[in-house]
Protein backbone atom coordinates (compact mmCIF):
# COMPACT_ATOMS: atom_id res chain seq x y z
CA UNK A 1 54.41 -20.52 -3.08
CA UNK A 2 53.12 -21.49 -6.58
CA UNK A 3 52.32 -19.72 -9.63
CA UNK A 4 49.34 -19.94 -11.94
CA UNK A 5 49.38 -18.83 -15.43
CA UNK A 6 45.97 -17.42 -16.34
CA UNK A 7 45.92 -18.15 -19.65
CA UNK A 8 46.65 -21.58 -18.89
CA UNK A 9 44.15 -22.65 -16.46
CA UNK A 10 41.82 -21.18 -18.62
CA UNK A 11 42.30 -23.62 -21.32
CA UNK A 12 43.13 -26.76 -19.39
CA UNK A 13 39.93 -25.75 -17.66
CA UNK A 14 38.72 -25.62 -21.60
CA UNK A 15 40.28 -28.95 -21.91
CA UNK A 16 38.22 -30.23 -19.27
CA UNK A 17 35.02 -32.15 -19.98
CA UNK A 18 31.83 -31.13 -18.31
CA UNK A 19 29.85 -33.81 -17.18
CA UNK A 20 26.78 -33.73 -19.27
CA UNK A 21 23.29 -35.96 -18.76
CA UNK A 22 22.54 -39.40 -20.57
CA UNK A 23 20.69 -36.66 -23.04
CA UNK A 24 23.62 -34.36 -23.50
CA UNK A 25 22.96 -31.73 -21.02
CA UNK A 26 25.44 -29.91 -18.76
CA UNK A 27 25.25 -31.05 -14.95
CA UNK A 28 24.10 -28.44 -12.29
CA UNK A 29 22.13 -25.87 -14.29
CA UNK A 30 19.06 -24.57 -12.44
CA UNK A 31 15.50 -25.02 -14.61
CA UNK A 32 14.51 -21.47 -16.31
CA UNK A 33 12.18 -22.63 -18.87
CA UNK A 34 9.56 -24.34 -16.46
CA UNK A 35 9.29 -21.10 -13.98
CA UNK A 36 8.93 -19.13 -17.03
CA UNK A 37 6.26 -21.32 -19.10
CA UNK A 38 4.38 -21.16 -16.03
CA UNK A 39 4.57 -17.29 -15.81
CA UNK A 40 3.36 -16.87 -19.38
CA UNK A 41 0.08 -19.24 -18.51
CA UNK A 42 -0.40 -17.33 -15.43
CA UNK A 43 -0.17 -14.09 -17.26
CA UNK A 44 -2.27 -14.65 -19.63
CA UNK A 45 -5.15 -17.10 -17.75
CA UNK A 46 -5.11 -13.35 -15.65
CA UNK A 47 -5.67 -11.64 -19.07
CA UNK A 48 -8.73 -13.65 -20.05
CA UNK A 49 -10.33 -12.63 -16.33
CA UNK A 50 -9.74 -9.26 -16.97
CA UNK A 51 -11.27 -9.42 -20.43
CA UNK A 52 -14.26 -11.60 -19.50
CA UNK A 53 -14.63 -10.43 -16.07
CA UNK A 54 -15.15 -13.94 -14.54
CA UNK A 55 -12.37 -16.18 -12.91
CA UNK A 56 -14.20 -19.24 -13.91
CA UNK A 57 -16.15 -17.84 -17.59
CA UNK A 58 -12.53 -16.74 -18.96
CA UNK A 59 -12.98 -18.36 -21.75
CA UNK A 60 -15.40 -15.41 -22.70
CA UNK A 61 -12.55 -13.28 -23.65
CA UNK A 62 -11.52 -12.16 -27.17
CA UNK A 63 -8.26 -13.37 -26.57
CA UNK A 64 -9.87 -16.71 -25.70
CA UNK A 65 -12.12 -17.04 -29.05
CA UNK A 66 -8.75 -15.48 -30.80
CA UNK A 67 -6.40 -17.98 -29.99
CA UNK A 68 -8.28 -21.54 -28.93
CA UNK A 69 -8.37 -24.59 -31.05
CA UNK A 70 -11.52 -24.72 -33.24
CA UNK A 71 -9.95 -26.93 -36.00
CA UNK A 72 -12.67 -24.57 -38.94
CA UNK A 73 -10.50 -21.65 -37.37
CA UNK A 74 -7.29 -23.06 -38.45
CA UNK A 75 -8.38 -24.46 -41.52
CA UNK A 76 -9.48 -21.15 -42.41
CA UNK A 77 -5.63 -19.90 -42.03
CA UNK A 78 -5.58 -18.99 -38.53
CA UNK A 79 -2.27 -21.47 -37.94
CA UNK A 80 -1.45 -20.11 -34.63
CA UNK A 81 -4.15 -21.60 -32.72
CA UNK A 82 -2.37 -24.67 -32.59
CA UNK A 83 0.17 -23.35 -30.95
CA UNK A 84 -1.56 -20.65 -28.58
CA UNK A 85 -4.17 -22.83 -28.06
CA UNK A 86 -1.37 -24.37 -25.85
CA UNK A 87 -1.42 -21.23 -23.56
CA UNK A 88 -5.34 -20.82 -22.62
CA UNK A 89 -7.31 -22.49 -19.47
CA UNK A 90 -11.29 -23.18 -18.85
CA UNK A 91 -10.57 -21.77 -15.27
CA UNK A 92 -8.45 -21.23 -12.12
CA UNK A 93 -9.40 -25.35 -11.39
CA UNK A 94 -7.72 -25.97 -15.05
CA UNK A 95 -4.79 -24.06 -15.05
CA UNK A 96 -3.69 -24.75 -10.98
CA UNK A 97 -3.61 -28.24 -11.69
CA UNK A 98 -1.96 -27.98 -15.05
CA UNK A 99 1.15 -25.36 -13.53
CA UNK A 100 1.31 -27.87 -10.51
CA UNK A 101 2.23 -30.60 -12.81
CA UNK A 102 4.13 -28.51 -15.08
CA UNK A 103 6.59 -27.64 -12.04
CA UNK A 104 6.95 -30.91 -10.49
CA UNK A 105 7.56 -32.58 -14.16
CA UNK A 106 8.83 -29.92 -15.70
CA UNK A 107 11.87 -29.15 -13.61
CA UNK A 108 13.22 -32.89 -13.88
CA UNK A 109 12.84 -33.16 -17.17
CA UNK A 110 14.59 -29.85 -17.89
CA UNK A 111 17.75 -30.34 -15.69
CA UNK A 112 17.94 -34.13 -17.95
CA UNK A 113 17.58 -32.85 -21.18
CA UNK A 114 18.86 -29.14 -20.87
CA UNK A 115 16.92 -25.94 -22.13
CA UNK A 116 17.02 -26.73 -25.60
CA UNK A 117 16.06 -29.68 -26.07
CA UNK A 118 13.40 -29.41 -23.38
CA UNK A 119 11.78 -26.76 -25.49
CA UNK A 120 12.11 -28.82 -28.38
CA UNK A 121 9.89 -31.42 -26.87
CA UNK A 122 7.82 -29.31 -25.31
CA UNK A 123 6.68 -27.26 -28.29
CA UNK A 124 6.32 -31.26 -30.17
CA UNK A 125 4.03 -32.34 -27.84
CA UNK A 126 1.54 -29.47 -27.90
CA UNK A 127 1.90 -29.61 -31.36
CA UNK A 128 1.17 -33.21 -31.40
CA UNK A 129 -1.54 -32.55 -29.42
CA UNK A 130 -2.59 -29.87 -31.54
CA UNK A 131 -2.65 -32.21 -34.16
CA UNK A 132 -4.71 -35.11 -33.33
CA UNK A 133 -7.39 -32.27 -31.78
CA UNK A 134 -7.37 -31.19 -35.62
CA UNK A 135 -7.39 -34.26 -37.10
CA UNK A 136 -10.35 -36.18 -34.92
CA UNK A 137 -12.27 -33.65 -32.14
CA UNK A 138 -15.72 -32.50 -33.06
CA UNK A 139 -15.55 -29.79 -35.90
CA UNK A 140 -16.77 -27.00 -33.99
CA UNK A 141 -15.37 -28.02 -30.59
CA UNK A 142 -12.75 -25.64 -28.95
CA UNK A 143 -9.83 -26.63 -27.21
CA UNK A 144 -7.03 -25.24 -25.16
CA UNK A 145 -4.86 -25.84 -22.02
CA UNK A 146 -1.27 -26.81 -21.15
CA UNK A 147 -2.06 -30.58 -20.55
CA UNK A 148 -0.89 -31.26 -24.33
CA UNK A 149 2.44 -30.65 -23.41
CA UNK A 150 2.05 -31.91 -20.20
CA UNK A 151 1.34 -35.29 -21.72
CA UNK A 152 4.54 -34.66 -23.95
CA UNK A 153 6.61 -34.61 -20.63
CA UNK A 154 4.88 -38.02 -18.79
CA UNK A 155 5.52 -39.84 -21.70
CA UNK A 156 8.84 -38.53 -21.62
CA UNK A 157 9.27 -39.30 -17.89
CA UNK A 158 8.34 -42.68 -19.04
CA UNK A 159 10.31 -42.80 -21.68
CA UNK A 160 13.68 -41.48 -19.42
CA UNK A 161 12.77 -43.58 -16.38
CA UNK A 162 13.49 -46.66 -18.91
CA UNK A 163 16.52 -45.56 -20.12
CA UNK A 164 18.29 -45.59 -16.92
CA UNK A 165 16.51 -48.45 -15.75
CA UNK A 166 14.74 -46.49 -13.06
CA UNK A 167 11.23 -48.48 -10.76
CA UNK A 168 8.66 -47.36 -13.28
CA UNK A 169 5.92 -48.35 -11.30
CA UNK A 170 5.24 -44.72 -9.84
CA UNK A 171 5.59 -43.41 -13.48
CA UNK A 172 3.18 -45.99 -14.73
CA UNK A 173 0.53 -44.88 -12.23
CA UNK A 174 0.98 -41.11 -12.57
CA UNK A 175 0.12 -41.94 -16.35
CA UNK A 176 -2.84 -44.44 -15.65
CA UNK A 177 -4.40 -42.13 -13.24
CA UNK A 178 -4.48 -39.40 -15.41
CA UNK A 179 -5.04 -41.26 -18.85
CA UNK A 180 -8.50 -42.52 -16.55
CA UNK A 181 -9.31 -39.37 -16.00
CA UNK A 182 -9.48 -37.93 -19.60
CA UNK A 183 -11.36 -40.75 -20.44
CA UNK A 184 -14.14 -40.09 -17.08
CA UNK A 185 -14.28 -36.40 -16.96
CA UNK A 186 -16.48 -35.16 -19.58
CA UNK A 187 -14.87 -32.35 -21.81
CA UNK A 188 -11.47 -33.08 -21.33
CA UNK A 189 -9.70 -33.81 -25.27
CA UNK A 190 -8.62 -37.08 -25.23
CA UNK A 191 -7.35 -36.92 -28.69
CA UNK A 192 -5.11 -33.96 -27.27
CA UNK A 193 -3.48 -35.84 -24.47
CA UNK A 194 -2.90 -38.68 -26.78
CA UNK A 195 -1.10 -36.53 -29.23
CA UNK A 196 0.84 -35.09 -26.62
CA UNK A 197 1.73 -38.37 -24.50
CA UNK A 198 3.10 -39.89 -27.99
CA UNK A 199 5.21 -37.06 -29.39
CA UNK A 200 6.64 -36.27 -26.07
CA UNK A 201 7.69 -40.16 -26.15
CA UNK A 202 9.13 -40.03 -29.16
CA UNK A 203 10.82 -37.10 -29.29
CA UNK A 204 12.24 -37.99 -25.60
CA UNK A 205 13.29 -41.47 -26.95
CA UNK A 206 15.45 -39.43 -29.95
CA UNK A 207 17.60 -37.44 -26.94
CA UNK A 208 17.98 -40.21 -24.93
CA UNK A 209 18.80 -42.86 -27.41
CA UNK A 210 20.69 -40.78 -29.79
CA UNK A 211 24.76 -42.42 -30.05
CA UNK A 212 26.71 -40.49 -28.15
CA UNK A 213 29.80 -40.25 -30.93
CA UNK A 214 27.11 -38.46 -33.12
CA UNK A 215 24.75 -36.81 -30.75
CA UNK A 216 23.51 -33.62 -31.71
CA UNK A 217 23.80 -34.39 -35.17
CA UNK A 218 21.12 -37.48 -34.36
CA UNK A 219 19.33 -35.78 -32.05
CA UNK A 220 18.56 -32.44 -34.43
CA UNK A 221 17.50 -35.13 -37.55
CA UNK A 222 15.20 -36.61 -35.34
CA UNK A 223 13.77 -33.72 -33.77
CA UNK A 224 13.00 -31.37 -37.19
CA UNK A 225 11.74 -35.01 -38.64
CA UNK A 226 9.25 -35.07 -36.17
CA UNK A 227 8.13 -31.58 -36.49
CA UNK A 228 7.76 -31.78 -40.02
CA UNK A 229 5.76 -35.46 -40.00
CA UNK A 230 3.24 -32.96 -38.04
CA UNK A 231 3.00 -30.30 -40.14
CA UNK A 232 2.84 -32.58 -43.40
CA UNK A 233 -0.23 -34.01 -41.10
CA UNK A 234 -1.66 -30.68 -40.70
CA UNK A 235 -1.33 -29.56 -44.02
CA UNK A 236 -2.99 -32.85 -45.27
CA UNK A 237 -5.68 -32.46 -42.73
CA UNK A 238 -6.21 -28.88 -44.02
CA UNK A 239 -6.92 -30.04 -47.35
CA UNK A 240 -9.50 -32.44 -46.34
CA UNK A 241 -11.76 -30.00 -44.55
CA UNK A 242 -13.13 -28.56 -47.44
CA UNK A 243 -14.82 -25.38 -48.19
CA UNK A 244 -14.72 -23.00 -45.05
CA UNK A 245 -17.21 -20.32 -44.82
CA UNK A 246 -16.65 -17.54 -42.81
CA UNK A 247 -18.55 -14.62 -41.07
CA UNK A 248 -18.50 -12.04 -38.07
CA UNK A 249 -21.19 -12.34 -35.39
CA UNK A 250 -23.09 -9.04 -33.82
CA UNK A 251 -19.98 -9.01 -30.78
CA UNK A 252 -17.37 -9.00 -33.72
CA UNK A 253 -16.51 -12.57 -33.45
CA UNK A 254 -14.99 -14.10 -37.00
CA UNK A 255 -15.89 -17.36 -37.10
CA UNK A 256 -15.38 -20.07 -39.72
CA UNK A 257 -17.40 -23.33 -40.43
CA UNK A 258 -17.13 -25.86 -43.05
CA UNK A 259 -19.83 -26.14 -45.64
CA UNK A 260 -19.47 -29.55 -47.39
């Protein structure tokens, strides 16, 4: 009969390293992000039917006209539509489709790159998203939805599926079918998806690529460049909208509008 000292399997099991993903992540963790990202839209999308009393008008809420993207809005110095914005659905059509791709996606891509770093290129792409909606929709158009960050994760799919030289055919066509669709269905932001598809790419490509001898170091550079290229492209934006003019309708509404 043997004998164990505590102490010391406790640091040779210290000693020991973890096998981690081509992205840094430890092996075997179960997703948490995705089931909760999916609770908060839930939660909320049932918010907006309480307020506006309709399943499929929800976008009648307050909390609807509060936090969509109307690029005057933001421009005005309501920031955190960009990011809320992110959160909303024209629906129960919009939002089931959007959580069904969110969990089949989203749980891949989280158990690759790990919480953190999923979250970091989650919150890129709707910002990216966020951004290009800004920068080129309509000026009093209204956006919101989940599908900016959902973009974010195909390209990253993409982008992961070629870094471990995985059939990218399947990818490819998830991508094409829906990239058709924004461009058919009327309504949907294409600049949005775009935004999304391309930060989520390139934020993806900074994990996966990032050399291994340096890799968080590489990977948090990257990452914070990224999210400040957007908000230097938001602030710039900002600046080019000109004079807002704002008011408050007869329901209570503020709304903003630019005047030159």
């Amino acid at each position: 009969m043997g004998q164990h000292c505590v102490d010391c399997v406790k640091q040779a099991q210290r000693d020991v390293r973890r096998p981690v993903t081509v992205a840094g992540a430890r092996l075997g963790n179960k997703p948490v992000l995705v089931p909760a990202l999916i609770a908060v839209n839930v939660l909320l999308y049932v918010l907006t039917v309480v307020q506006a009393g309709s399943v499929s008008r929800n976008y009648d809420a307050p909390l609807f006209r509060m936090w969509s993207l109307i690029p005057p809005q933001v421009a005005a110095g309501e920031w955190w539509r960009v990011f809320t914005s992110a959160f909303l659905h024209f629906g129960l059509v919009h939002i089931l489709i959007n959580m069904i791709a969110l969990w089949v996606v989203g749980r891949e891509m989280e158990l690759l790159l790990g919480r953190v770093r999923f979250a970091a290129v989650y919150l890129l792409s709707l910002l990216g998203g966020s951004m290009l909606v800004f920068l080129f929709n309509p000026t009093l158009s209204q956006a919101a939805g989940a599908s900016t960050a959902l973009y974010g994760l195909f390209g990253g799919v993409a982008v992961a599926a070629w870094r471990l030289k995985l059939n990218m055919r399947p990818i490819l066509l998830v991508i094409g079918i829906n990239v058709v669709l924004t461009l058919s269905i009327p309504g949907i932001s294409l600049f949005g998806h775009l935004g999304g598809l391309v930060l989520g790419a390139l934020s993806t490509a900074a994990l996966l690529y990032a050399p291994a001898a340096h890799r968080n170091r590489w990977q948090a550079g990257a990452l914070v460049g990224l999210f400040l290229v957007i908000v230097a492209v938001l602030l710039t934006r900002d600046a080019m909208i000109g004079d807002i003019m704002c008011g408050t309708t007869p329901e209570g509404q503020r709304i903003c509008f630019p005047t030159g």
